[in-house]
Protein backbone atom coordinates (compact mmCIF):
# COMPACT_ATOMS: atom_id res chain seq x y z
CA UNK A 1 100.03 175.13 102.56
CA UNK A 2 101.55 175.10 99.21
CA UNK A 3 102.39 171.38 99.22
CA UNK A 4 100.84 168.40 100.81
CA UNK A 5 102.05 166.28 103.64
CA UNK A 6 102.43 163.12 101.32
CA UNK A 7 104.58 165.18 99.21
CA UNK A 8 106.69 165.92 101.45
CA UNK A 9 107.45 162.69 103.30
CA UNK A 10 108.08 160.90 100.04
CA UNK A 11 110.84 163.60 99.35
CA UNK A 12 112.03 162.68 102.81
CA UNK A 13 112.18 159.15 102.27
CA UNK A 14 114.38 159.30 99.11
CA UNK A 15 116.62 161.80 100.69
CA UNK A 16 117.11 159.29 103.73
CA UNK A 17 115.57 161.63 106.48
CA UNK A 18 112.73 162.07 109.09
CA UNK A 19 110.07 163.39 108.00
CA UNK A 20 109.00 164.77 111.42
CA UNK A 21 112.64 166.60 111.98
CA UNK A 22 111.96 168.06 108.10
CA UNK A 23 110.52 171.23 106.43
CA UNK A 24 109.95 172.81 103.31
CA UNK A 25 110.00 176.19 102.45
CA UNK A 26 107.61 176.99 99.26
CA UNK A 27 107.44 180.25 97.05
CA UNK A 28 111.44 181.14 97.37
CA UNK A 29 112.79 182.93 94.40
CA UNK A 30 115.58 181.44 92.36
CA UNK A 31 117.91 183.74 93.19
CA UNK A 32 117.82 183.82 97.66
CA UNK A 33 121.41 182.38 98.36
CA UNK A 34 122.02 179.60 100.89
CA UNK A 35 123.35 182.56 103.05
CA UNK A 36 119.82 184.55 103.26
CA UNK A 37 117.65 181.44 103.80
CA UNK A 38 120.34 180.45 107.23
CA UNK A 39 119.91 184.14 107.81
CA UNK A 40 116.27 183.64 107.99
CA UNK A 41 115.82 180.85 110.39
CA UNK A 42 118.30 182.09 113.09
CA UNK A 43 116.52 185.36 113.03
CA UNK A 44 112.52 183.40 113.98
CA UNK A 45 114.64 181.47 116.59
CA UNK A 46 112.10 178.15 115.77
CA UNK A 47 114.03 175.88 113.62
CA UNK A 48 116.98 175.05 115.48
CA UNK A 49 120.33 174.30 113.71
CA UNK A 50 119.10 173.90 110.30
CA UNK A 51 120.64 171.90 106.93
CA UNK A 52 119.56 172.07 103.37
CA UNK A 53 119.16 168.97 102.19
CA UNK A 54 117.49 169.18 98.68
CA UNK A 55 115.17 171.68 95.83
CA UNK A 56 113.32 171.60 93.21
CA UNK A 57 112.19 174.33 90.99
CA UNK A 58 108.39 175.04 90.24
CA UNK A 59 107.93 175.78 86.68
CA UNK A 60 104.51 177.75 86.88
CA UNK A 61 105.45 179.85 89.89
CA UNK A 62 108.88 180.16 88.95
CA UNK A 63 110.00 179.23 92.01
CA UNK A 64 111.67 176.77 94.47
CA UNK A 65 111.41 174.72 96.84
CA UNK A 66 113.44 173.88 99.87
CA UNK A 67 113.69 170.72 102.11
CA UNK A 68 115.30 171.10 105.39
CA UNK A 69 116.52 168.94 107.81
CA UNK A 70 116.77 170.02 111.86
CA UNK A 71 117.38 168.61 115.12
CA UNK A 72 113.93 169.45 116.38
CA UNK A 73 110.67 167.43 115.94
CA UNK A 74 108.47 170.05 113.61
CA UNK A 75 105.03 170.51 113.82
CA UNK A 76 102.66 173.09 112.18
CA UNK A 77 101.45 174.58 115.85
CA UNK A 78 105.17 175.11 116.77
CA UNK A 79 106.30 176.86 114.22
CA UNK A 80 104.80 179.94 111.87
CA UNK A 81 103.60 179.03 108.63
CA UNK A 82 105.16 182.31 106.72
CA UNK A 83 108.22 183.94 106.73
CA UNK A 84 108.68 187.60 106.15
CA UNK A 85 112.58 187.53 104.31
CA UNK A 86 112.13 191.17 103.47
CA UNK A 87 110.27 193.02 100.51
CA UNK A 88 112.95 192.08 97.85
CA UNK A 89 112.11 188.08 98.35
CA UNK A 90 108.54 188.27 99.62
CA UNK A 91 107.00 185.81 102.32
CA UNK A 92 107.69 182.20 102.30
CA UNK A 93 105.21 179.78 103.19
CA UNK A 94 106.62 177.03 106.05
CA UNK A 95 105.30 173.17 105.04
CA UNK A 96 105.63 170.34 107.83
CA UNK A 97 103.87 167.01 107.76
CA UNK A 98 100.77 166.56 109.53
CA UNK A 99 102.80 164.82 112.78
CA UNK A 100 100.14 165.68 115.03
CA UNK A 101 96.96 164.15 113.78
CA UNK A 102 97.89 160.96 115.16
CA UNK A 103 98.60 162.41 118.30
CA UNK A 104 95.03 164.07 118.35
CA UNK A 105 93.19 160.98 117.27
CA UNK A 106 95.30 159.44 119.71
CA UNK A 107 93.97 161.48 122.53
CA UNK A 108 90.59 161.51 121.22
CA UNK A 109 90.57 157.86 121.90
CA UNK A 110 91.74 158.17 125.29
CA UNK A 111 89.48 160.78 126.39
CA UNK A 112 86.84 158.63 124.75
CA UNK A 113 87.56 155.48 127.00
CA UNK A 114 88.03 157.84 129.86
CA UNK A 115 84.56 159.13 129.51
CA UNK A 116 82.83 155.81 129.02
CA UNK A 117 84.71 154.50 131.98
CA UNK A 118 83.91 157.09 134.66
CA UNK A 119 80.41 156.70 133.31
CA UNK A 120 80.40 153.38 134.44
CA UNK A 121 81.87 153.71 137.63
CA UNK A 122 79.05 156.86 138.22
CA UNK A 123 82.29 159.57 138.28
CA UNK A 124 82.29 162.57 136.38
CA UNK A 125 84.98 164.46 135.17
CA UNK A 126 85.07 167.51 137.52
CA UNK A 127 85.67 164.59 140.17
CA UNK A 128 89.10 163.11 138.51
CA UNK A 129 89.98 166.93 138.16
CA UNK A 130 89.80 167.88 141.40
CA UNK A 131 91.52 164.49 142.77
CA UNK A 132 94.43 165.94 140.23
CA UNK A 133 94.67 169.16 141.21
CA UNK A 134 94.83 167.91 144.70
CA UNK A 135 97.52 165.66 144.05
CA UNK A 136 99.56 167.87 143.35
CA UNK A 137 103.31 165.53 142.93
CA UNK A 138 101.94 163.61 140.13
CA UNK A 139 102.26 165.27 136.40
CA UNK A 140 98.75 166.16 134.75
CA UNK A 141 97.82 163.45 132.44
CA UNK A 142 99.13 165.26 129.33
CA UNK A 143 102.25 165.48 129.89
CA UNK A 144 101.97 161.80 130.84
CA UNK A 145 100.42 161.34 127.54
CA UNK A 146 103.13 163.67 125.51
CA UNK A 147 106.03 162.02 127.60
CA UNK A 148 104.39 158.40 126.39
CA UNK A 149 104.03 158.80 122.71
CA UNK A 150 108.04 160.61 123.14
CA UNK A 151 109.07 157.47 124.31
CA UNK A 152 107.83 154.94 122.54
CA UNK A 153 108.98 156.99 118.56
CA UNK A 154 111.82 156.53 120.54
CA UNK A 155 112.04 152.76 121.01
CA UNK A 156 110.37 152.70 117.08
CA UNK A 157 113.24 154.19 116.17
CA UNK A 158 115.60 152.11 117.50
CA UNK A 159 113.94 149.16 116.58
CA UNK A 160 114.25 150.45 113.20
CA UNK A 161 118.02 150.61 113.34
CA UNK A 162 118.90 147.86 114.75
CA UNK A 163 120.36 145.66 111.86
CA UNK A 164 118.85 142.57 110.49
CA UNK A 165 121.29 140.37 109.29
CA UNK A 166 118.76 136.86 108.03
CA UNK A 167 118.92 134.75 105.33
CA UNK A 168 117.84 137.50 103.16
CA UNK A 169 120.77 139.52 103.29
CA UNK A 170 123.23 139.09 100.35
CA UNK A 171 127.30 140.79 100.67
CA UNK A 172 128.16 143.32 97.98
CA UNK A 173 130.33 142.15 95.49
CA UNK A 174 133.81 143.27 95.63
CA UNK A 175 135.55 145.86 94.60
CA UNK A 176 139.10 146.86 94.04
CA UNK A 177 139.62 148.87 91.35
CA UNK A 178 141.90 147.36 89.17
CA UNK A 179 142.03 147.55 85.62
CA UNK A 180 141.43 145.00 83.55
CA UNK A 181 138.83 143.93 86.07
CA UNK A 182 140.13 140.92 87.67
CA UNK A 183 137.47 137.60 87.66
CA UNK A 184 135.05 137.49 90.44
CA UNK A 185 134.86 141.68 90.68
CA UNK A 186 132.40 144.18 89.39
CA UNK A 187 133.34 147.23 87.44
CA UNK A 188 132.91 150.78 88.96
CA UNK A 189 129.33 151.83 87.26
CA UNK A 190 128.02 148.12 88.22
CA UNK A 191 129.32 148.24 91.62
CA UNK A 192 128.37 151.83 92.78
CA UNK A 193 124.74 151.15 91.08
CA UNK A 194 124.22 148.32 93.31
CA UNK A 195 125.61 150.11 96.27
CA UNK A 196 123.70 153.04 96.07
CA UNK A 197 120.47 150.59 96.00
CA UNK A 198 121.20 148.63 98.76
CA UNK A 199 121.99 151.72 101.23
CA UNK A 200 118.07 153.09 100.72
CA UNK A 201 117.42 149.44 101.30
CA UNK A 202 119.40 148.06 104.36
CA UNK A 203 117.11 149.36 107.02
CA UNK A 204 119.84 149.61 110.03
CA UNK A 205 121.90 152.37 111.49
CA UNK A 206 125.00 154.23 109.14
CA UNK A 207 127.95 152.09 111.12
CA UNK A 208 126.37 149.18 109.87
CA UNK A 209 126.49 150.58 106.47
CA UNK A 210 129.94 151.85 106.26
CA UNK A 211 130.99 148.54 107.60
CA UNK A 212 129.42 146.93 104.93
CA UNK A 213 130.58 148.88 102.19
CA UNK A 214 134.08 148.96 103.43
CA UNK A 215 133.70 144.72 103.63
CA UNK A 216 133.13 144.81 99.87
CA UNK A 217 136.23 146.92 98.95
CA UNK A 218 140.15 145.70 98.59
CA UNK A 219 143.15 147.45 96.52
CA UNK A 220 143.06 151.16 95.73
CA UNK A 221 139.51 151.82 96.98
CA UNK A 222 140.31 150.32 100.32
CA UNK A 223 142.97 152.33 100.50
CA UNK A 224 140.76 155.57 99.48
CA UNK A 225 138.04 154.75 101.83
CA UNK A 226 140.87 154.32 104.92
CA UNK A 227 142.22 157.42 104.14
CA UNK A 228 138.90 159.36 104.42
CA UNK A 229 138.28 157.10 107.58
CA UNK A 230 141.36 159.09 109.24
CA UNK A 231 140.65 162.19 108.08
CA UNK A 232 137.00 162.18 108.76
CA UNK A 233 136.00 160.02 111.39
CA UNK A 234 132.78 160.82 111.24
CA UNK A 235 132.24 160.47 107.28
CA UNK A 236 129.22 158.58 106.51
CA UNK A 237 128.46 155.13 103.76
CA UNK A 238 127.53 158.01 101.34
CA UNK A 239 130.55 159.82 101.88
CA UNK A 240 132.22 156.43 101.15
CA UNK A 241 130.45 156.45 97.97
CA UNK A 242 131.40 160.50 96.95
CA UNK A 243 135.02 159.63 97.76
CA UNK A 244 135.15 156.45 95.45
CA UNK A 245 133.14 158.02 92.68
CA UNK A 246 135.84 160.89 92.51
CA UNK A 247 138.78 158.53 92.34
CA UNK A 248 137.11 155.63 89.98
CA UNK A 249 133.83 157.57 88.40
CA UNK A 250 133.97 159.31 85.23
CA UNK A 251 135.10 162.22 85.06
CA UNK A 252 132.46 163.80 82.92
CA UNK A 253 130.32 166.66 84.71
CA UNK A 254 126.54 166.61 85.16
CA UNK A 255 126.13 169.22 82.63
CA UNK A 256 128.17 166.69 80.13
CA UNK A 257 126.36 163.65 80.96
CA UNK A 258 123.36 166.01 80.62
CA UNK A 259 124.32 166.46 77.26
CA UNK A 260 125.54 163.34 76.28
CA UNK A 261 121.95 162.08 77.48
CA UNK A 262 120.46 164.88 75.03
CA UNK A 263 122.43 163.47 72.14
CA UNK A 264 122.03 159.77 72.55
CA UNK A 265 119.37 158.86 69.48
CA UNK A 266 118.06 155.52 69.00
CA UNK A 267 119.90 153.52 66.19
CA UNK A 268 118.80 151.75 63.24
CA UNK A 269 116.99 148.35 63.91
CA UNK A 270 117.64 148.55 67.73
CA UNK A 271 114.22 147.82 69.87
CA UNK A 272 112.57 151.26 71.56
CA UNK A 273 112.95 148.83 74.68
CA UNK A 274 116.39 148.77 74.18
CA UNK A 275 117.02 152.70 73.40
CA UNK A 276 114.86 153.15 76.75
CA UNK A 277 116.85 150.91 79.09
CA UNK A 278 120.49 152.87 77.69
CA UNK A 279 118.66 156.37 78.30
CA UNK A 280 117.99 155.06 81.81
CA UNK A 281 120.97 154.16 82.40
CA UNK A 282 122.56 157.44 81.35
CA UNK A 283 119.65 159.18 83.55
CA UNK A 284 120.91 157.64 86.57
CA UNK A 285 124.39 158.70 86.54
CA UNK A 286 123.38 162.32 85.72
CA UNK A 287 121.35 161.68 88.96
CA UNK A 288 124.13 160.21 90.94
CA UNK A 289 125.95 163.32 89.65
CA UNK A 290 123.32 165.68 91.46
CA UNK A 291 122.39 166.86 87.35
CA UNK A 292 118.94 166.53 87.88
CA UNK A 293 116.40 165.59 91.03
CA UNK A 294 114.17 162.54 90.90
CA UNK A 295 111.34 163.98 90.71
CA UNK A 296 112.18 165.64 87.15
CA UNK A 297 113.73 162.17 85.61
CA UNK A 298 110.23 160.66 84.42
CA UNK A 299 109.43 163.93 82.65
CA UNK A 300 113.26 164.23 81.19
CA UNK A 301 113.26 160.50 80.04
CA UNK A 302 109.45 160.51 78.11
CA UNK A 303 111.10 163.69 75.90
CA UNK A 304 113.89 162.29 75.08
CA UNK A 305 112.09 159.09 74.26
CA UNK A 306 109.67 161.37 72.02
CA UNK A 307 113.04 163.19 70.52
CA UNK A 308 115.53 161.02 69.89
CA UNK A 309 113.43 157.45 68.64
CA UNK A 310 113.49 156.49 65.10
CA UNK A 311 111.09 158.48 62.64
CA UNK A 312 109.39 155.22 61.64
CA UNK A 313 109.24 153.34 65.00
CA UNK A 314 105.83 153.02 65.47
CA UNK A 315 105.36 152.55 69.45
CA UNK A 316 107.38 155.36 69.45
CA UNK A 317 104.77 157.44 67.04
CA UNK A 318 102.06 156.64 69.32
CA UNK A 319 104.25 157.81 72.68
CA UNK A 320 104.62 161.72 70.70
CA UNK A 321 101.18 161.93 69.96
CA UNK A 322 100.11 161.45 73.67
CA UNK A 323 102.97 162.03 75.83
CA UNK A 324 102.21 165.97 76.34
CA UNK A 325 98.62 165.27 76.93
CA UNK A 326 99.17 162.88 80.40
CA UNK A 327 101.69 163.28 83.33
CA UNK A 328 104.64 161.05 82.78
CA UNK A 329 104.87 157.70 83.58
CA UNK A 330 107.47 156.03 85.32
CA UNK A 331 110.25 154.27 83.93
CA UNK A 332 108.51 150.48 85.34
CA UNK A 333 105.54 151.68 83.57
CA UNK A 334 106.81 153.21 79.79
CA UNK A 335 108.64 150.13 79.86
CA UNK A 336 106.20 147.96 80.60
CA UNK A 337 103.92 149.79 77.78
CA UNK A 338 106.47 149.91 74.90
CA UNK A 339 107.67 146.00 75.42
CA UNK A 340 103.75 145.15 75.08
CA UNK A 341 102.96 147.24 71.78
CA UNK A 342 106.51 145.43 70.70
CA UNK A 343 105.15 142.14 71.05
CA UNK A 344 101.44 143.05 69.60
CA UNK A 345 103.45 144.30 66.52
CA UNK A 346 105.23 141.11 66.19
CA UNK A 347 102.12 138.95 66.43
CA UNK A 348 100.58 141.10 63.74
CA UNK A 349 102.57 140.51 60.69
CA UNK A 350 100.15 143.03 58.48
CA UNK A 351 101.69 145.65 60.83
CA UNK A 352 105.51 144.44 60.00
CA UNK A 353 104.74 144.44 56.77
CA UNK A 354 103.69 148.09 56.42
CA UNK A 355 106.62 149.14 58.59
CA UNK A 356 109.32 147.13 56.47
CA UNK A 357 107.47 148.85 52.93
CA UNK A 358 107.33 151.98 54.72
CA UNK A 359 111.51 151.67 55.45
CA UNK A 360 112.37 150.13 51.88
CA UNK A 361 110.56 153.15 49.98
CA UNK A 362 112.55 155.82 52.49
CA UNK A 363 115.56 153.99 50.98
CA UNK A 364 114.55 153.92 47.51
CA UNK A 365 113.65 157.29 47.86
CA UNK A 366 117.13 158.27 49.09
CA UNK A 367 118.98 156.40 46.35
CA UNK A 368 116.81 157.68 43.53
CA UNK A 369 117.49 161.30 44.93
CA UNK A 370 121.04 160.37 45.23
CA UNK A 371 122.25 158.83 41.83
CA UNK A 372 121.84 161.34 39.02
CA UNK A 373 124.28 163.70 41.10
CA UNK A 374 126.92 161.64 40.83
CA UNK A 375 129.71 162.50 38.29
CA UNK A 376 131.46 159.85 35.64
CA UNK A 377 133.62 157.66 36.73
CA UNK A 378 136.79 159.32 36.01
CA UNK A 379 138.45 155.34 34.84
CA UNK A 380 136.12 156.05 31.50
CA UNK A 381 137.61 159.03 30.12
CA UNK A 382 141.57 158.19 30.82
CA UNK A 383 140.63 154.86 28.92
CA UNK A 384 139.28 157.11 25.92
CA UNK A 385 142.52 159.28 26.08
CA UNK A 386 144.88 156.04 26.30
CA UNK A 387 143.26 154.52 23.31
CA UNK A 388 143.53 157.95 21.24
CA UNK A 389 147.04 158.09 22.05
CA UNK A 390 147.21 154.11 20.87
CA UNK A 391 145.62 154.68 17.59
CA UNK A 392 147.91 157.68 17.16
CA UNK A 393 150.77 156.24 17.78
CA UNK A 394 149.92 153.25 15.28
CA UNK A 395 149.47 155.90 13.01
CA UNK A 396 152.52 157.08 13.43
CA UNK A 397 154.72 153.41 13.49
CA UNK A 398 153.12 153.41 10.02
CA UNK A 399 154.72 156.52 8.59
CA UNK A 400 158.18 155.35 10.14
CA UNK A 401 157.93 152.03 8.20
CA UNK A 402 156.73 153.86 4.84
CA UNK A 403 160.05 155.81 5.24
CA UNK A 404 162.34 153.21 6.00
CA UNK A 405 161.25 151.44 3.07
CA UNK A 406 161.78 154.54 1.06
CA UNK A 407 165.39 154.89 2.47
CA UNK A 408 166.50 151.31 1.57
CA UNK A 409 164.92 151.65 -1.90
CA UNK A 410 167.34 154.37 -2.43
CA UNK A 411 170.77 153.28 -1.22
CA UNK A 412 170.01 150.22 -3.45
CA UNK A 413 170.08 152.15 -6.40
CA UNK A 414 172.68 153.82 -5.74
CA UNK A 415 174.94 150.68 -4.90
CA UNK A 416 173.88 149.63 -8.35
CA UNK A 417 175.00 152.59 -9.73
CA UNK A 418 178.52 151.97 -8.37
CA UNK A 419 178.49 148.66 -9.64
CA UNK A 420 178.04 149.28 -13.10
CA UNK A 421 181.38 152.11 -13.21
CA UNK A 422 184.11 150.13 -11.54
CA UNK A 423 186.67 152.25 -12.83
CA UNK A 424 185.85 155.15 -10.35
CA UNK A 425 185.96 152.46 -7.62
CA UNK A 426 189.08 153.29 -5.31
CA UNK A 427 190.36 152.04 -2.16
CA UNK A 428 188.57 152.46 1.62
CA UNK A 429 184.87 152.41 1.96
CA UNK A 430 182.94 152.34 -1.29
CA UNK A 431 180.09 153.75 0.53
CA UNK A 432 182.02 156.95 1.60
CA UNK A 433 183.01 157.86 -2.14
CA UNK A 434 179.12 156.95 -3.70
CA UNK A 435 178.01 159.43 -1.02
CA UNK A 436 180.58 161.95 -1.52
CA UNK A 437 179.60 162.32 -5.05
CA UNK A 438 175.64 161.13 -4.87
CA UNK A 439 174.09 165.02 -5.03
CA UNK A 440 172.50 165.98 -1.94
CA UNK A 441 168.72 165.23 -2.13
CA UNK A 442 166.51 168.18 -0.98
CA UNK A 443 165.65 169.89 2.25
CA UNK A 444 162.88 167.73 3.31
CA UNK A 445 161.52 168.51 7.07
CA UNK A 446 159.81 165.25 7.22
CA UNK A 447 163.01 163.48 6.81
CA UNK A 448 165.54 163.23 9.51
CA UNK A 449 167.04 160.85 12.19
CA UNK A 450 164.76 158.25 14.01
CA UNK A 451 167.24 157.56 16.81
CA UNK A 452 168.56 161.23 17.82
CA UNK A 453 165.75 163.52 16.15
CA UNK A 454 168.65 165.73 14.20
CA UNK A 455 168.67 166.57 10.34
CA UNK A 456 171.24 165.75 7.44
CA UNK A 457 171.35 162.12 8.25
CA UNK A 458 169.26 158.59 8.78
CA UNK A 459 169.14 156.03 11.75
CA UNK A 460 171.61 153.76 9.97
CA UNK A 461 174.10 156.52 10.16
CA UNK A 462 173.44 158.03 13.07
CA UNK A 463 176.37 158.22 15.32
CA UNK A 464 174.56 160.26 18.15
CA UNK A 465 172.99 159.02 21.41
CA UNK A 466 169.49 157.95 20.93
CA UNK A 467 166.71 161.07 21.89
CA UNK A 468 162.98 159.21 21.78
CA UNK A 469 161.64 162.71 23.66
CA UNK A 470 163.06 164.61 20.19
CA UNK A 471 161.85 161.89 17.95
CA UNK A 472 158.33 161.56 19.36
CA UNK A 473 157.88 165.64 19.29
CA UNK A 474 159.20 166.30 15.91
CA UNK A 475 156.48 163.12 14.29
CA UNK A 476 153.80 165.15 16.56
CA UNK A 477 154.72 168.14 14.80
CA UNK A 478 154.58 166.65 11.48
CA UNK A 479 151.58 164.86 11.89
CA UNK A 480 149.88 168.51 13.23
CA UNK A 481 148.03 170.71 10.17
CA UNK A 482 149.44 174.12 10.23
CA UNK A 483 146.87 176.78 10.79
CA UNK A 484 144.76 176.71 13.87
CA UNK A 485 144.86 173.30 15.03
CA UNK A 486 141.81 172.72 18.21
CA UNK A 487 143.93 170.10 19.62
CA UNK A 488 143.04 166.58 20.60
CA UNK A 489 139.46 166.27 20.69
């Protein structure tokens, strides 16, 4: 057999089966179809109506394997332990639990006591033989036996579903789906986590479970879960479940909560306790999403653990250097490990210590590496330019003022000039007739108007509309050496 029986009633209890009416079929290649494994097990006429109920993929053999669930009770002398699907797949190998061993100790027992008591009673056995071959009505004693042990798994069984309502049994909480969530509700993830728990829990029969679920709903998912009740009468609690993750679930598929699992890193100052409880979390609803089997989540949540912690955490140090060289712990267990190195690190403040130097010299590192890249602040050099442009501009207020001064020195000599010949002094404006005959003063091309910027005249006389732009560019000009002038520097 390629797997054992313990194996394979553990995968029947988490898929919610019996493991007697269950069997796996090892060494099938990844890519037989649904279709060719049916085709299979109608052809060796053995199985009965058959259902797949769950696989997993073997990494070393490349392989998969199948659990199936049928109406008949399997056992290994019943049924053939290989399959022949044809050259292209090769054989598969049939696995069943080992039902029968306590059927055999069972009758070992009895034939046992049977033995010792005909001993007694000076009988041996060719004696009760030939009183039951006489007797010819009553059934040979193994059927009696078979028909015995039928009956009572029977009565087990319903035992086993008949519900137990006692003081330990707690309601759901309800569930409407309303949004904001109203007081007194859960919200969807909350609510369907729970749920899903307490259905591998309840031990009594599916009726009892879809009542219960449907006691716990109100609103929109009552109204969800009715409608699937009249279109499916015979829908079970977890097709209650599949129908209110569709309408209130997210929306994301397993392959992008797969991913979104695979990108969710553990954040600065946050506890590796913490970072493990959010990846298992996310875990679960990849599971719920049918994104990955349970026996793969301990293996998927130690690597992402080792992958995505902090660089400088160091529980999580010690978990890469020994997490490849152990099978992987369960989730109870990592988090039981992680919260005690946690605590040992608090209590040993030499251990802190090196941690917290260890972080500040990462960021003093970073800064250092950082700083000489970055430019000037660009505020520096426009304050340079704006106080060039100041001083320049002082400069030139200056040469204005030596001018001006130079302008009224002259007029006044030339009103004193009038003064002393009267007898050329006519009527109108004296100033008109001392500047019609005054002689023109020289072409100068640093003298001209200071309110419109034109030549031939002063500000005083201007009679033009004031030009600053012209004014400002004509002083740049004549403050500007000719020849090759570099500019402002």
């Amino acid at each position: 057999r390629a797997i054992v029986s313990e194996q394979i009633i553990k995968w029947c209890e988490d898929k919610g089966i019996d493991a007697r009416k269950a069997f796996v079929l090892s060494k099938v290649s990844l890519g037989v179809t649904d279709e060719t494994m049916y085709k299979v097990l109608d052809e060796a006429k053995d199985f009965g109506p058959c259902k797949i109920r769950g696989r997993c993929v073997e990494h070393i053999s490349k392989s998969q394997l199948v659990l199936f669930e049928t109406i008949n009770d399997m056992t290994k002398t019943d049924i053939p332990e290989q399959l022949l699907a044809g050259d292209e797949f090769g054989p598969w190998i049939v696995n069943v639990t080992e039902t029968q061993s306590v059927h055999v100790t069972g009758e070992r027992d009895f034939q046992s006591r049977l033995l010792s008591f005909l001993a007694n009673e000076g009988k041996t056995l060719a004696d009760v033989t030939g009183l039951l071959t006489s007797a010819s009505a009553l059934p040979t004693a193994p059927d009696l036996n078979t028909k015995l042990v039928n009956a009572i798994s029977s009565l087990v069984e319903k035992c086993q579903a008949t519900p137990v309502d006692g003081p330990g049994y707690r309601k759901l909480r309800m569930f409407s789906g309303m949004k904001p969530t109203p007081h007194g509700e859960e919200e969807y993830d909350a609510w369907a986590e729970q749920t899903t728990h307490m259905l591998d829990e309840w031990q009594c029969s599916d009726v009892v479970k879809r009542q219960r679920v449907a006691e716990s709903l109100k609103g929109a998912a009552a109204d969800i879960v009715r409608g699937l009740r009249v279109t499916n009468p015979q829908a079970t609690a977890n097709d209650y479940l599949k129908a209110l993750e569709t309408a209130f679930g997210t929306t994301d598929s397993a392959a992008d909560l797969m991913v979104r699992f695979r990108n969710t890193f553990q954040q600065d100052g946050e506890k590796l306790s913490a970072y493990l409880l959010r990846l298992d979390k996310l875990l679960h609803e990849v599971h719920r999403k049918g994104g990955i089997e349970v026996i793969d989540m301990n293996r998927a949540c130690i690597d992402q653990v080792a992958r995505g912690s902090l660089p400088h955490d160091l529980v999580a140090l010690r978990i890469r250097l020994t997490y490849k060289l152990k099978p992987p712990p369960s989730f109870t267990e990592l988090l039981r490990d992680v919260r005690e190195e946690e605590e040992m690190i608090l209590e040993r403040p030499n251990v802190q210590k090196v941690a917290s130097l260890s972080i500040s010299k990462r960021a003093e590192c970073a800064t250092a590496s950082v700083v000489p890249v970055l430019p000037e602040p660009a505020p520096v050099l426009q304050d340079t330019a704006i106080e060039s442009l100041r001083k320049e501009f002082q400069g030139l207020k200056t040469d204005v003022a030596r001018l001006l001064s130079a302008s009224v020195t002259a007029s006044a000599s030339v009103a004193q000039q009038v003064d002393q010949n009267p007898s050329q002094k006519g009527t109108g404006n004296s100033y008109a007739h001392v500047k019609e005959r005054a002689p023109k003063p020289p072409y100068r091309a640093d003298v001209f108007c200071y309110r419109c910027g034109e030549d031939g005249h002063f500000q005083r006389e201007c009679p033009n509309p004031e030009n600053l732009r012209k004014v400002n560019k004509r002083l740049l000009k004549m403050k500007q050496p000719t020849g090759n002038f570099p500019g402002a520097q």
